[in-house]
N, C-alpha and C. Protein backbone atom coordinates (compact mmCIF):
# COMPACT_ATOMS: atom_id res chain seq x y z
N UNK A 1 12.41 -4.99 -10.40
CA UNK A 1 12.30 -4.59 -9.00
C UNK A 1 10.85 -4.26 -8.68
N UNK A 2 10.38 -4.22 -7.33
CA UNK A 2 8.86 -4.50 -7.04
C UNK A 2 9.06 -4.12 -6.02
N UNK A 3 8.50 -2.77 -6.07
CA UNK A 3 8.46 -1.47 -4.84
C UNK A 3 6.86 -1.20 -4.60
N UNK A 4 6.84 -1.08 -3.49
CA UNK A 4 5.14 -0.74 -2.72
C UNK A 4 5.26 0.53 -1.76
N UNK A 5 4.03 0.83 -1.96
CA UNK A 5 4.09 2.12 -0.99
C UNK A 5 3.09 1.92 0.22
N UNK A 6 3.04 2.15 1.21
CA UNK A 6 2.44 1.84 2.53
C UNK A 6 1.98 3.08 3.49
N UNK A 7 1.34 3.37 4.33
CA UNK A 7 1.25 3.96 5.35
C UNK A 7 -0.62 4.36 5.45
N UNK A 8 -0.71 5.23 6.33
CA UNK A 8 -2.06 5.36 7.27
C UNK A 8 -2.65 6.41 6.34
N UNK A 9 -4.23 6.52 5.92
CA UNK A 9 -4.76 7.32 5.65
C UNK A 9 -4.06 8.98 5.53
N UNK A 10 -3.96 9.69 4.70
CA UNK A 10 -3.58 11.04 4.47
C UNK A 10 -1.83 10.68 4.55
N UNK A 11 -1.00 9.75 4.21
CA UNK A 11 -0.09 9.61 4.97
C UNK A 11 0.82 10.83 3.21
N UNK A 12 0.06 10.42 1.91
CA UNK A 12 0.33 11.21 0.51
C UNK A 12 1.33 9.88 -0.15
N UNK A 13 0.52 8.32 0.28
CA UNK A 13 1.57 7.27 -0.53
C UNK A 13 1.14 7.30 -1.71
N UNK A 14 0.20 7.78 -2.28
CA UNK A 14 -0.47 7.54 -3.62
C UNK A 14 0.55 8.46 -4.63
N UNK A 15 0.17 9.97 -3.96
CA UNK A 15 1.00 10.53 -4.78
C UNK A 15 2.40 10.37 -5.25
N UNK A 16 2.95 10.24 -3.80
CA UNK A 16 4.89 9.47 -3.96
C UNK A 16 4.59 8.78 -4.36
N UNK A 17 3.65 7.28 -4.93
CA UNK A 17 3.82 6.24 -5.87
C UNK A 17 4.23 7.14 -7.21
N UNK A 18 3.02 8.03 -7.12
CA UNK A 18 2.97 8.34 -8.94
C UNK A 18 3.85 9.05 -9.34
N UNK A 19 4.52 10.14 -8.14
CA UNK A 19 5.89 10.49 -8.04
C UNK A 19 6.79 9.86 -9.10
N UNK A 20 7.44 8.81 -8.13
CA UNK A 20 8.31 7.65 -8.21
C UNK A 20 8.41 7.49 -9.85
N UNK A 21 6.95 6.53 -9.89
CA UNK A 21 6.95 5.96 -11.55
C UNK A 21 7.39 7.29 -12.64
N UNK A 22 6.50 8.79 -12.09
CA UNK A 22 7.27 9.65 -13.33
C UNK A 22 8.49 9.45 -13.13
N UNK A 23 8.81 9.77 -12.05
CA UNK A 23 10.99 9.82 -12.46
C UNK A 23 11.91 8.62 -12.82
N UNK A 24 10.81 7.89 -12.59
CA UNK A 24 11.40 6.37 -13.56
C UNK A 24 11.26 6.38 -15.06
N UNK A 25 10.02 6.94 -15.54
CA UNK A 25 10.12 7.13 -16.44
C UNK A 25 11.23 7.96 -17.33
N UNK A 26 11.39 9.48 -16.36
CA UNK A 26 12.43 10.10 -16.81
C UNK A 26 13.76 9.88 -16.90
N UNK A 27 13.73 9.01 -16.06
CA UNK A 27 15.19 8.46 -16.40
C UNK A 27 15.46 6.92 -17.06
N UNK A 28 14.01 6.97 -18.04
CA UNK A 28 14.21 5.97 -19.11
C UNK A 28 14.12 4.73 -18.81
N UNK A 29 13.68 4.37 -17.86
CA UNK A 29 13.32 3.05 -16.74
C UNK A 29 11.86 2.50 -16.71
N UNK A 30 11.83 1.30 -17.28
CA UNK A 30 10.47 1.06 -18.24
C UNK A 30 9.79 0.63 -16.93
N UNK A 31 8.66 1.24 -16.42
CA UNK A 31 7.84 1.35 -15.26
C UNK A 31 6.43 1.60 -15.23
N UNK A 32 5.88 0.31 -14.43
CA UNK A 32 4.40 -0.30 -14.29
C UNK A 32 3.49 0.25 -12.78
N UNK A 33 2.97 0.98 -12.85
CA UNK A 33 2.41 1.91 -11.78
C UNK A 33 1.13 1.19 -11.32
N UNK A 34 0.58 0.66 -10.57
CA UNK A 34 -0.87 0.17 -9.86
C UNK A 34 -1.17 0.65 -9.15
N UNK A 35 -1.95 -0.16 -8.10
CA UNK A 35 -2.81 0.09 -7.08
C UNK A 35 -3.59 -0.93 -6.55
N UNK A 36 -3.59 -0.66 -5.44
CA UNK A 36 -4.36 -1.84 -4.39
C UNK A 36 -5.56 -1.26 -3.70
N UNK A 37 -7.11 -1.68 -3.43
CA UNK A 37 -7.34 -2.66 -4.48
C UNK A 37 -7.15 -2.16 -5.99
N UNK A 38 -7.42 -2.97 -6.48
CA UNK A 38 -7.63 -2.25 -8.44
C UNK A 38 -7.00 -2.94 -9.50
N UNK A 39 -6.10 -2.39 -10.38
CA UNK A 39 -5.61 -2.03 -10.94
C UNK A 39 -5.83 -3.49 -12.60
N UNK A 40 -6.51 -4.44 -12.35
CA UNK A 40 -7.79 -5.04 -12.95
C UNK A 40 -9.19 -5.15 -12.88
N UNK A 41 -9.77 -5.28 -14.15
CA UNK A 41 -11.43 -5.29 -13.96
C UNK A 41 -12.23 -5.63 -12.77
N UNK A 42 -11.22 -7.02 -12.19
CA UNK A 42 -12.06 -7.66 -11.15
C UNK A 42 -11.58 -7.11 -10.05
N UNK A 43 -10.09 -6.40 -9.90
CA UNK A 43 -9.51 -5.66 -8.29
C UNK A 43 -10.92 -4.26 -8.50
N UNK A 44 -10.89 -3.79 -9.30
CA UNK A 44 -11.66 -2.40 -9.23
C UNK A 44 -13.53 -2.47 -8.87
N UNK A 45 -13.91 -3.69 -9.50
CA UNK A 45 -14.95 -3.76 -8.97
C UNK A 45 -15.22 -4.43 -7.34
N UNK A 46 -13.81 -5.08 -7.20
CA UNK A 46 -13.65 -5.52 -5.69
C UNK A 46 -13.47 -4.36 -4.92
N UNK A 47 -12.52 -3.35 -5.25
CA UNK A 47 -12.40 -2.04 -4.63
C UNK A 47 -13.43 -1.16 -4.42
N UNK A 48 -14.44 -1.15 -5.34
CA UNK A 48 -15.84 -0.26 -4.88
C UNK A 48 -16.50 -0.71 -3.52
N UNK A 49 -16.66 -2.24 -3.55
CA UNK A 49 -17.47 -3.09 -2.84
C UNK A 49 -16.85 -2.73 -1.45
N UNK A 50 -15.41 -2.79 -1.33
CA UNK A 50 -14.44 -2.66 -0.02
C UNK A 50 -14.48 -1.45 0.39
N UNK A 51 -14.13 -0.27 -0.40
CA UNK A 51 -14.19 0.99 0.24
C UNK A 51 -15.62 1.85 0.04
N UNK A 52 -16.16 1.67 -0.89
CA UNK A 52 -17.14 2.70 -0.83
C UNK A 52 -18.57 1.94 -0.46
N UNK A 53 -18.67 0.41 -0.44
CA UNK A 53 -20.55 0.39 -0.01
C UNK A 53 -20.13 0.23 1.19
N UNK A 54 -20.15 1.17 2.18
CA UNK A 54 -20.32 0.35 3.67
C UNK A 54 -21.56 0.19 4.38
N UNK A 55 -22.64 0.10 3.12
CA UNK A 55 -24.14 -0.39 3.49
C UNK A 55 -24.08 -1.73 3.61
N UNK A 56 -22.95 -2.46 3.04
CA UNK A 56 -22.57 -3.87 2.72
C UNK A 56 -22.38 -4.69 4.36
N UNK A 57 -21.83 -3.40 5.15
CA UNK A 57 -21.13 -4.42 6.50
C UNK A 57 -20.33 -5.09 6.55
N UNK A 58 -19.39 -5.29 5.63
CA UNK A 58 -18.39 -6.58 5.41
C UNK A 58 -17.79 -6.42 6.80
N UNK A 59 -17.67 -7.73 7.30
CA UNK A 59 -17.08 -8.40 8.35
C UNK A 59 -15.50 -8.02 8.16
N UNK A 60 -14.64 -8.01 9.17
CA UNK A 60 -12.98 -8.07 9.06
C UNK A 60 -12.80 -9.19 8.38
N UNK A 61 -13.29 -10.52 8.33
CA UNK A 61 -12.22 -11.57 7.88
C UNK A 61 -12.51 -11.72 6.32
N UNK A 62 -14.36 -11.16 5.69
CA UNK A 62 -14.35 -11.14 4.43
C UNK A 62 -13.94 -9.98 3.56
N UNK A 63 -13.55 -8.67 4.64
CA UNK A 63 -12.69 -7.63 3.96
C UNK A 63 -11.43 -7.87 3.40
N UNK A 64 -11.03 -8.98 4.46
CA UNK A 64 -9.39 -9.28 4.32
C UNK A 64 -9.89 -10.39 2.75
N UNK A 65 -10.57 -10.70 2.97
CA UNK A 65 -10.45 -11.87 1.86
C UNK A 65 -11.04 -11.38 0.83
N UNK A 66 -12.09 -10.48 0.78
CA UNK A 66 -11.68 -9.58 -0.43
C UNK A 66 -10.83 -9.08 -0.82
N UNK A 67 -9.84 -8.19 0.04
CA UNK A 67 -8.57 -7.49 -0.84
C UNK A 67 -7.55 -8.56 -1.13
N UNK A 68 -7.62 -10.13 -0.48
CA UNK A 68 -6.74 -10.97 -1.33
C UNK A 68 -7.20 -11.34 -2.53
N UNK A 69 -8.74 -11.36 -2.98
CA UNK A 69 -8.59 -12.08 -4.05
C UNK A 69 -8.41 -10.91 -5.29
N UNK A 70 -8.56 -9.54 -4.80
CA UNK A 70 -8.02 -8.30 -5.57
C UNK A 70 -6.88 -8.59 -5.90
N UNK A 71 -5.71 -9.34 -5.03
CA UNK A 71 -4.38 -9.22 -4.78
C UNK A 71 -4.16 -10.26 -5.66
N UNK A 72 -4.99 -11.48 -5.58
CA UNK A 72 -4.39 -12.56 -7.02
C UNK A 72 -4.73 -11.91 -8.02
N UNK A 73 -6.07 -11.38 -8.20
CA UNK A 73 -5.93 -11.28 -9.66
C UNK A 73 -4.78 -10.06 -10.44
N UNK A 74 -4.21 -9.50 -9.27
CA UNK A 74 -3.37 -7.99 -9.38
C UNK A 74 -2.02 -8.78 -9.87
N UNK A 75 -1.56 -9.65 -8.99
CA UNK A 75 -0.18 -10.41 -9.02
C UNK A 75 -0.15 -11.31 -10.98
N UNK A 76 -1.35 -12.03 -11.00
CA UNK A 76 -1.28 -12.69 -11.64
C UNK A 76 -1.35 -11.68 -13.23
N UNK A 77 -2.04 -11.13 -13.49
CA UNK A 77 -2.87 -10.33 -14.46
C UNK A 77 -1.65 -9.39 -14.85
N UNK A 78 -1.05 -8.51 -13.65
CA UNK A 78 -0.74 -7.32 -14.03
C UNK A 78 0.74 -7.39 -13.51
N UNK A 79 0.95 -7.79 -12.35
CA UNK A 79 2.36 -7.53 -11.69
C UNK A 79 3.78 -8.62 -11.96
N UNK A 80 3.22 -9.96 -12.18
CA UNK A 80 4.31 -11.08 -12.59
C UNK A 80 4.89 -10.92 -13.89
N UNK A 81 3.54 -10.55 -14.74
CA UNK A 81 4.07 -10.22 -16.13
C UNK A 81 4.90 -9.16 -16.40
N UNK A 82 5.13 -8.45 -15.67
CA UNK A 82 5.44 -6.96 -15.78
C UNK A 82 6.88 -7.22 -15.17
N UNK A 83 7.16 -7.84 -13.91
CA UNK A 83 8.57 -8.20 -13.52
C UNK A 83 9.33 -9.44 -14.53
N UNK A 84 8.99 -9.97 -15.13
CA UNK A 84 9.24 -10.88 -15.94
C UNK A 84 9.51 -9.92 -17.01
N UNK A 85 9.01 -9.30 -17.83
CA UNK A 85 9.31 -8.44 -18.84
C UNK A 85 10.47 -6.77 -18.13
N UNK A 86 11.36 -7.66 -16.97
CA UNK A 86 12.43 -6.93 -16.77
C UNK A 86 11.88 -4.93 -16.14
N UNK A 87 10.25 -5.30 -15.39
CA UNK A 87 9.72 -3.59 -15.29
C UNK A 87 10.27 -3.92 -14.12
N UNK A 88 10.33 -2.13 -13.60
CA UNK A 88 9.78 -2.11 -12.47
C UNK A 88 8.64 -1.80 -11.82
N UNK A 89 8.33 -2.25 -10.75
CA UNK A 89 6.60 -2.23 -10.47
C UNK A 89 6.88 -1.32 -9.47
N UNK A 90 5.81 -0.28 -9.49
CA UNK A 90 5.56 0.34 -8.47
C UNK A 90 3.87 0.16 -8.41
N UNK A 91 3.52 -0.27 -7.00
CA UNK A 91 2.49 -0.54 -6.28
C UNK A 91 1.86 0.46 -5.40
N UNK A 92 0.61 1.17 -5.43
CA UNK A 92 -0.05 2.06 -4.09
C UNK A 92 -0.67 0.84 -3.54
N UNK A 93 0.25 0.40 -2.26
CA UNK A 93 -0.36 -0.46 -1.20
C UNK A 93 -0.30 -1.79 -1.84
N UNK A 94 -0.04 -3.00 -0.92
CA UNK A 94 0.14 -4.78 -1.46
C UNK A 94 0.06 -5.15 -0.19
N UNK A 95 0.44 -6.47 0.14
CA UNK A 95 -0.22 -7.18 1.43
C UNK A 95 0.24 -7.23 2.75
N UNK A 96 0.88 -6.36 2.79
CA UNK A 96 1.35 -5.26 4.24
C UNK A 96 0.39 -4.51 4.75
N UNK A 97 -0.66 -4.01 4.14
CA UNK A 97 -1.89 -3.48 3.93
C UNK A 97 -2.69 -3.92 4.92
N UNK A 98 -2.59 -5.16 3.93
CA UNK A 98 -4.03 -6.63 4.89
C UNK A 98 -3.32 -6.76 5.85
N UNK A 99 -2.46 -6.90 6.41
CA UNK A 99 -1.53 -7.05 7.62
C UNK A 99 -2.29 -6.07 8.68
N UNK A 100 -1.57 -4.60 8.34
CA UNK A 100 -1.69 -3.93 9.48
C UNK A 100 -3.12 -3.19 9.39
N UNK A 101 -4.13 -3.65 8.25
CA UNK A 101 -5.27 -2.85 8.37
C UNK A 101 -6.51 -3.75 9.09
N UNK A 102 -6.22 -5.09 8.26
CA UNK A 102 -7.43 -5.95 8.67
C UNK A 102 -6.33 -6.90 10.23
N UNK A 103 -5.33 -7.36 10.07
CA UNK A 103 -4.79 -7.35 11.22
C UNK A 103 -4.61 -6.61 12.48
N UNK A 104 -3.64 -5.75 12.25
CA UNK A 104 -3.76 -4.73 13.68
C UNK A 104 -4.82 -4.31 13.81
N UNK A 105 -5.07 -3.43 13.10
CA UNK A 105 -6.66 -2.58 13.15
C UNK A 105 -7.83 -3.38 13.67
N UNK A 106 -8.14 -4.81 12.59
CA UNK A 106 -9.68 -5.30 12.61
C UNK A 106 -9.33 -6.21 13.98
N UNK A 107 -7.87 -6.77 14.05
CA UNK A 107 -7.59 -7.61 15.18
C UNK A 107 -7.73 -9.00 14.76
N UNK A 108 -7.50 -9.48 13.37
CA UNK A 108 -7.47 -10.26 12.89
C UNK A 108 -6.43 -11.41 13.16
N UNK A 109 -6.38 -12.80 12.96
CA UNK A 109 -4.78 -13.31 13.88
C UNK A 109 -3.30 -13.25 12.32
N UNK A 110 -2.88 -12.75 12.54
CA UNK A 110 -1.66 -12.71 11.82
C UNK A 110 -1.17 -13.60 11.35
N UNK A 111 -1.08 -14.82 11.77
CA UNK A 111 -0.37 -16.02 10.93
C UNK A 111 -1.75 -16.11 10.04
N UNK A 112 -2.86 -16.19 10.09
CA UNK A 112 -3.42 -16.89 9.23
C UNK A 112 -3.78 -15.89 8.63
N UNK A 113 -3.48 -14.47 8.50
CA UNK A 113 -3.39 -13.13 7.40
C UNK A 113 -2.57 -13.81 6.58
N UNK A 114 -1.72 -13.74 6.94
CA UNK A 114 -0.29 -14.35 6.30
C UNK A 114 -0.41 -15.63 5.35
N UNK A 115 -0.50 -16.65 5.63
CA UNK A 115 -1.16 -18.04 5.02
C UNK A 115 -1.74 -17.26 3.44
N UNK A 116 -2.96 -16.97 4.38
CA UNK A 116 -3.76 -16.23 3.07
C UNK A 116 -3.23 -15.78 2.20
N UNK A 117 -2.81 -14.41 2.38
CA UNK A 117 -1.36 -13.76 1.66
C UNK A 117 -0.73 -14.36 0.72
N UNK A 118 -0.09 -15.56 1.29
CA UNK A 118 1.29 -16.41 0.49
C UNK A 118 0.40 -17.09 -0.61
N UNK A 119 -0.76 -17.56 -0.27
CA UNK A 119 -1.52 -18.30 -1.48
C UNK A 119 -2.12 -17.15 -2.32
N UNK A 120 -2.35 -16.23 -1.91
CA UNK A 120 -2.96 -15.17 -3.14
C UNK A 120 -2.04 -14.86 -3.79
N UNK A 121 -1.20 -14.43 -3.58
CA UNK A 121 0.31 -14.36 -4.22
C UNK A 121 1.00 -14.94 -4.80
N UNK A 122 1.06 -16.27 -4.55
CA UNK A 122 2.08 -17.51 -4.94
C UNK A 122 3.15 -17.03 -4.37
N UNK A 123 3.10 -16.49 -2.82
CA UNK A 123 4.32 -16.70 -2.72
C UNK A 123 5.52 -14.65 -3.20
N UNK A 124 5.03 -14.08 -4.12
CA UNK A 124 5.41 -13.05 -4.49
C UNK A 124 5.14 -11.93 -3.20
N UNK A 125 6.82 -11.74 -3.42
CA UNK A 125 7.11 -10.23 -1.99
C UNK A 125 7.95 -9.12 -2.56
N UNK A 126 7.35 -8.14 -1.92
CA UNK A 126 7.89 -6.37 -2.85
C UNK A 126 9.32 -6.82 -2.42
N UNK A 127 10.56 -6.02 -3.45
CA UNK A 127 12.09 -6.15 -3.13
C UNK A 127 12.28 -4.55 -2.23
N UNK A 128 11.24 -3.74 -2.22
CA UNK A 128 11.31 -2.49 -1.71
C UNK A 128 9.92 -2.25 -0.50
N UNK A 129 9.74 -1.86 0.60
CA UNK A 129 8.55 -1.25 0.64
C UNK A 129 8.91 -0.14 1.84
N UNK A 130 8.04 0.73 1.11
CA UNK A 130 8.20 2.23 1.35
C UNK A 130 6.96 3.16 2.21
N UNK A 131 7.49 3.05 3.39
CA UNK A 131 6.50 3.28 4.36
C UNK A 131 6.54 4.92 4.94
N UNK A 132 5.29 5.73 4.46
CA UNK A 132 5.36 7.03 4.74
C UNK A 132 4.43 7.06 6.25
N UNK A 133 5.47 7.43 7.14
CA UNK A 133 5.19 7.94 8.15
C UNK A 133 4.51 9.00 8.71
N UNK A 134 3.02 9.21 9.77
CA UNK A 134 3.14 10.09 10.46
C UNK A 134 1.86 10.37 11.58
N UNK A 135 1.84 11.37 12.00
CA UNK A 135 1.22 10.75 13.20
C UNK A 135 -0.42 10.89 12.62
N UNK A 136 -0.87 9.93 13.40
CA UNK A 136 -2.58 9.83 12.99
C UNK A 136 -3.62 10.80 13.03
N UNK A 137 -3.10 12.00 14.00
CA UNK A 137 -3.99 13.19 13.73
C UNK A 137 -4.17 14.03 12.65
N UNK A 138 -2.36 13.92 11.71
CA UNK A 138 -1.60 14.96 11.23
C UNK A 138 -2.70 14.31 10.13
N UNK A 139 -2.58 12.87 9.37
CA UNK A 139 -3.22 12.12 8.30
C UNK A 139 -4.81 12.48 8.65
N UNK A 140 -5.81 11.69 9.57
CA UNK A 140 -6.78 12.16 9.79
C UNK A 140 -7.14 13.83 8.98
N UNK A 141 -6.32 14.80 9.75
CA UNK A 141 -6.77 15.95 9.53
C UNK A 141 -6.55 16.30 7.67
N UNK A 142 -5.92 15.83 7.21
CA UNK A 142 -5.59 16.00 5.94
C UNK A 142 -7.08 15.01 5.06
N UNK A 143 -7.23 14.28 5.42
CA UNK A 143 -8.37 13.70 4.69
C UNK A 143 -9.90 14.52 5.31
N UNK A 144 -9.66 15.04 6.26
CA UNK A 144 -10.81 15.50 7.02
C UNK A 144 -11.37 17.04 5.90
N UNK A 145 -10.22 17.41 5.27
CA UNK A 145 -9.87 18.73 4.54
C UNK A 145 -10.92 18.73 3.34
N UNK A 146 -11.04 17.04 2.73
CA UNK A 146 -11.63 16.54 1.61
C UNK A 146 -13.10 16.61 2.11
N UNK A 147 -13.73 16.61 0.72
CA UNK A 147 -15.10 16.64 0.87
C UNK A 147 -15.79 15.12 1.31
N UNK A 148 -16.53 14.99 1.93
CA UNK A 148 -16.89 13.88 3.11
C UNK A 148 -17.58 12.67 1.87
N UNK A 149 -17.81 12.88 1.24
CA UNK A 149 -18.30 12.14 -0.21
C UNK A 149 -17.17 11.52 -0.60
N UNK A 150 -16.28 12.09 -0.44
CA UNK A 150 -14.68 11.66 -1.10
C UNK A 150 -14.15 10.94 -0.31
N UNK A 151 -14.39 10.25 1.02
CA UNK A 151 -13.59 9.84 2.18
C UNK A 151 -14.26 8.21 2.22
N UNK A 152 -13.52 7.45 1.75
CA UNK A 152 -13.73 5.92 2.07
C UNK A 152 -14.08 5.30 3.38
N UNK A 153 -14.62 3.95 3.60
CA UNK A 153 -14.70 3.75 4.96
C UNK A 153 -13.59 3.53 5.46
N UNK A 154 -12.43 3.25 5.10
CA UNK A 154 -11.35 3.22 6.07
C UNK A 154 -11.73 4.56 6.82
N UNK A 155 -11.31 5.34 6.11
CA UNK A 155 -11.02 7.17 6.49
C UNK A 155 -11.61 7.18 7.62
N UNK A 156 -13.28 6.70 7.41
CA UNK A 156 -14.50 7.36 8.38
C UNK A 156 -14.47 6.39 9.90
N UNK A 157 -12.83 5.85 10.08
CA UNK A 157 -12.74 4.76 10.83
C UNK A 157 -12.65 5.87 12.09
N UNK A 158 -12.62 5.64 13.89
CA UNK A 158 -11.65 5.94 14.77
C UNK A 158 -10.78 6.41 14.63
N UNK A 159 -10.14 7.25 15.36
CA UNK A 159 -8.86 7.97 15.53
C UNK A 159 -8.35 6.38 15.94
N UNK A 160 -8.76 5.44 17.03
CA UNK A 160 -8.09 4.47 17.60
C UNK A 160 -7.58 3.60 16.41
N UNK A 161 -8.42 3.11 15.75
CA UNK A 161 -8.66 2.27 14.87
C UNK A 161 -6.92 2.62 13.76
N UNK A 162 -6.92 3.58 13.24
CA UNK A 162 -5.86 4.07 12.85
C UNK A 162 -4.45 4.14 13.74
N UNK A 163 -4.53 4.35 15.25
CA UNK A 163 -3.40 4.62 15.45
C UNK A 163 -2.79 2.51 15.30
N UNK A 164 -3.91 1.51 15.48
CA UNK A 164 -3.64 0.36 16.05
C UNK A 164 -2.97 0.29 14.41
N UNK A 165 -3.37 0.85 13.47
CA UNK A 165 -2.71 0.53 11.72
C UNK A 165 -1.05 1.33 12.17
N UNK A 166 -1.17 2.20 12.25
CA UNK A 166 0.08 2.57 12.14
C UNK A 166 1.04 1.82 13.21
N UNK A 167 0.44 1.40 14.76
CA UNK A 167 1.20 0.64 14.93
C UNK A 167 1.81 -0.65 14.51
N UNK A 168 0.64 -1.01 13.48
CA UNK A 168 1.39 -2.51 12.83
C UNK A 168 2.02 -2.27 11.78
N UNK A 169 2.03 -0.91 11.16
CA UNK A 169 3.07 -0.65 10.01
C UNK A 169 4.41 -0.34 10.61
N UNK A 170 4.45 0.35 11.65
CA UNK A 170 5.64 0.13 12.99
C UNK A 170 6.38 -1.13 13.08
N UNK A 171 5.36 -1.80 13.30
CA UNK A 171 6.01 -3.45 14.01
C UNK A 171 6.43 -4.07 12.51
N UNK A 172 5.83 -4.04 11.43
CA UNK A 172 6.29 -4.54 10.05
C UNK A 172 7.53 -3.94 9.83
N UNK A 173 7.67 -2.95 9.71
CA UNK A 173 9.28 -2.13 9.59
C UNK A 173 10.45 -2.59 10.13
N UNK A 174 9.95 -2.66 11.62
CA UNK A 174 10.74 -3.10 12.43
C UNK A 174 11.60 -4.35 12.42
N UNK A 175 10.17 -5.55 12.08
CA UNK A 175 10.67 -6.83 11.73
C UNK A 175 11.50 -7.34 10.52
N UNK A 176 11.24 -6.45 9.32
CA UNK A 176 12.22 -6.74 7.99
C UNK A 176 12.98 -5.68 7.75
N UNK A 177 13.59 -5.27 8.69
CA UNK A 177 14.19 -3.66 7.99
C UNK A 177 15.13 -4.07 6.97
N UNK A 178 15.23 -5.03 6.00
CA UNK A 178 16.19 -5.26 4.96
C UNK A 178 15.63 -4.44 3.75
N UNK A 179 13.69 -4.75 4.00
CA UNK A 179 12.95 -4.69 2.83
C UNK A 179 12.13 -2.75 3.22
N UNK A 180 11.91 -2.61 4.41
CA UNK A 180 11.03 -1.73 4.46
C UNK A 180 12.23 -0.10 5.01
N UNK A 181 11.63 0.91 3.78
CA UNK A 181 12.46 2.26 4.20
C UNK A 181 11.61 3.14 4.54
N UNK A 182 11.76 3.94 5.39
CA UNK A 182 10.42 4.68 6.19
C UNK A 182 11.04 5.90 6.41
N UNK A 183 9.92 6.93 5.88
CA UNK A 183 10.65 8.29 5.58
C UNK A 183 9.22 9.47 6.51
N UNK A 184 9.14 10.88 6.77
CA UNK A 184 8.44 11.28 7.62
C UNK A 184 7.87 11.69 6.59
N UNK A 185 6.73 11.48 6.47
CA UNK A 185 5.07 12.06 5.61
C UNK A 185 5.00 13.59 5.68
N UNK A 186 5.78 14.20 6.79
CA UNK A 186 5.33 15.55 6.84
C UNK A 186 6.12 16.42 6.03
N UNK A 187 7.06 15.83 5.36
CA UNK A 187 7.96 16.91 4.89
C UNK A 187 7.15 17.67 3.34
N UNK A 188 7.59 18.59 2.93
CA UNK A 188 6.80 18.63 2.06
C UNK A 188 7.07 17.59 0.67
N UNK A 189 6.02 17.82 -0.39
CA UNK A 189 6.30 16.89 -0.96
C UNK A 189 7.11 16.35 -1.78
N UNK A 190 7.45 17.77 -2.18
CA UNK A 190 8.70 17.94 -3.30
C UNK A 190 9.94 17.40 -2.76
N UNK A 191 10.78 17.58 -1.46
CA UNK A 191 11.73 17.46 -1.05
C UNK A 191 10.91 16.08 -0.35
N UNK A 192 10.22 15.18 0.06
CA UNK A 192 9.98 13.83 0.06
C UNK A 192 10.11 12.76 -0.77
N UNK A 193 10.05 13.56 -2.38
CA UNK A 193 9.83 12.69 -3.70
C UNK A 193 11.64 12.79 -3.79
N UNK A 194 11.74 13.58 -3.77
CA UNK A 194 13.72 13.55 -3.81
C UNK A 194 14.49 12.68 -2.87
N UNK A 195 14.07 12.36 -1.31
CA UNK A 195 14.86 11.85 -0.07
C UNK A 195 13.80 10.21 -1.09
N UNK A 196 13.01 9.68 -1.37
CA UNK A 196 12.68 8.47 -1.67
C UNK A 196 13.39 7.84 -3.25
N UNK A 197 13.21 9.05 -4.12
CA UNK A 197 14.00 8.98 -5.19
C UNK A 197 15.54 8.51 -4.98
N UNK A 198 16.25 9.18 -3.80
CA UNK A 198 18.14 9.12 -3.47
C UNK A 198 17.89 7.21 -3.18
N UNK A 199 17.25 6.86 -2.43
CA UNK A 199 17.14 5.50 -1.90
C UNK A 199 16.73 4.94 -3.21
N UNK A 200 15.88 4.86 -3.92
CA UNK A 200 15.48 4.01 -4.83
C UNK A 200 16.39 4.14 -5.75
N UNK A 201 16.95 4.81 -6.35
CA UNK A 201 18.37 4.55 -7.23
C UNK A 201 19.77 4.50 -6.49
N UNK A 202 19.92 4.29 -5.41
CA UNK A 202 20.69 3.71 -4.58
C UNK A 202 20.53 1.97 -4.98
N UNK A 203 19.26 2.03 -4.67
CA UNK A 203 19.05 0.28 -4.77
C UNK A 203 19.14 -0.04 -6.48
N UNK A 204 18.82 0.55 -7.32
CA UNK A 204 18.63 -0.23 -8.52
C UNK A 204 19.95 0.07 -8.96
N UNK A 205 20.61 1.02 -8.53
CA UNK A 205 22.28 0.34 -8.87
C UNK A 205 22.79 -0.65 -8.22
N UNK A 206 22.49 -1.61 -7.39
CA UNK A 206 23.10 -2.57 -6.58
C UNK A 206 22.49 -3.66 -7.54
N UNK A 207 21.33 -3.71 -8.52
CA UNK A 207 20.48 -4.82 -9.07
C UNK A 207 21.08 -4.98 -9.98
């Protein structure tokens, strides 16, 4: 099974990823934890370049095409092998991401996000994705908390810029609700990791 986690700056998907994978672990469930960009040599040195030089200027369409070719070498390297050897994958962020960040946000055209997408991938789509909700001030203000050294260029984006992401993580939900479960970011975290936990072993008993 191949679960992703999604949502807007401060939304706390990182942590519910790492959540997740411990209680998979604890309940003896052999589980592969990543990250987008990253989680190979070549995603991580792509990930510096994307979030932290923004002396660089990268354009919207070579941002997007940086975090795809993060995304092949992630799929290929780390994530196919890992569903093939019967894991489950849990992902911080996959190409729902490039959708509603370099799409909605940068205003990029969507079918040809998409295109892109399917070839970085071969084609590979999460069986889960898990979208933490909430409103863009609430996130903003939570990263605002962090020391300003610590805050990526997404972060240091518009209030606007963010709400246009969360509206395309909106409109993504909306359109596959088979695949995407969307829970409120604000709750605390403990009782968040439990309401995502009830759903995710809901589903892996149906597998």
């Amino acid at each position: 099974m191949f679960i992703t986690f999604e949502g807007i700056e401060g939304s706390g998907k990182s942590e519910q990823a790492r959540r997740l994978a411990d209680r998979l672990e604890r309940e003896h469930i052999s589980v592969l934890h990543t990250r987008e960009p990253g989680g190979t040599a070549l995603g991580d040195q792509l990930r510096e370049l994307v979030l932290l030089r923004g002396e660089l200027d990268t354009v919207a369409r070579a941002e997007a095409l940086l975090m795809c070719t993060a995304r092949a070498q992630l799929v290929e390297q780390v994530i196919r092998p890992a569903l093939e050897r019967s894991l489950v994958v849990v992902c911080d962020r996959f190409a729902d991401s490039t959708l509603a960040y370099q799409g909605f946000g940068r205003g990029l055209h969507i079918a040809g996000l998409k295109a892109v997408i399917s070839f970085a991938t071969a084609g590979l789509s999460p069986d889960m994705t898990i979208l933490l909700d909430l409103p863009v001030e609430m996130g903003l203000a939570r990263k605002q908390a962090q020391p300003a050294a610590a805050r990526n260029r997404f972060e240091q984006e518009a209030e606007a810029f963010h709400e246009r992401v969360r509206t395309g993580y909106r409109t993504l939900a909306h359109d596959e609700p088979h695949r995407w479960r969307c829970f409120d970011a604000l709750k605390e975290p403990e009782e968040l990791s439990e309401d995502i936990w009830r759903v995710v072993a809901a589903e892996l008993r149906r597998t």
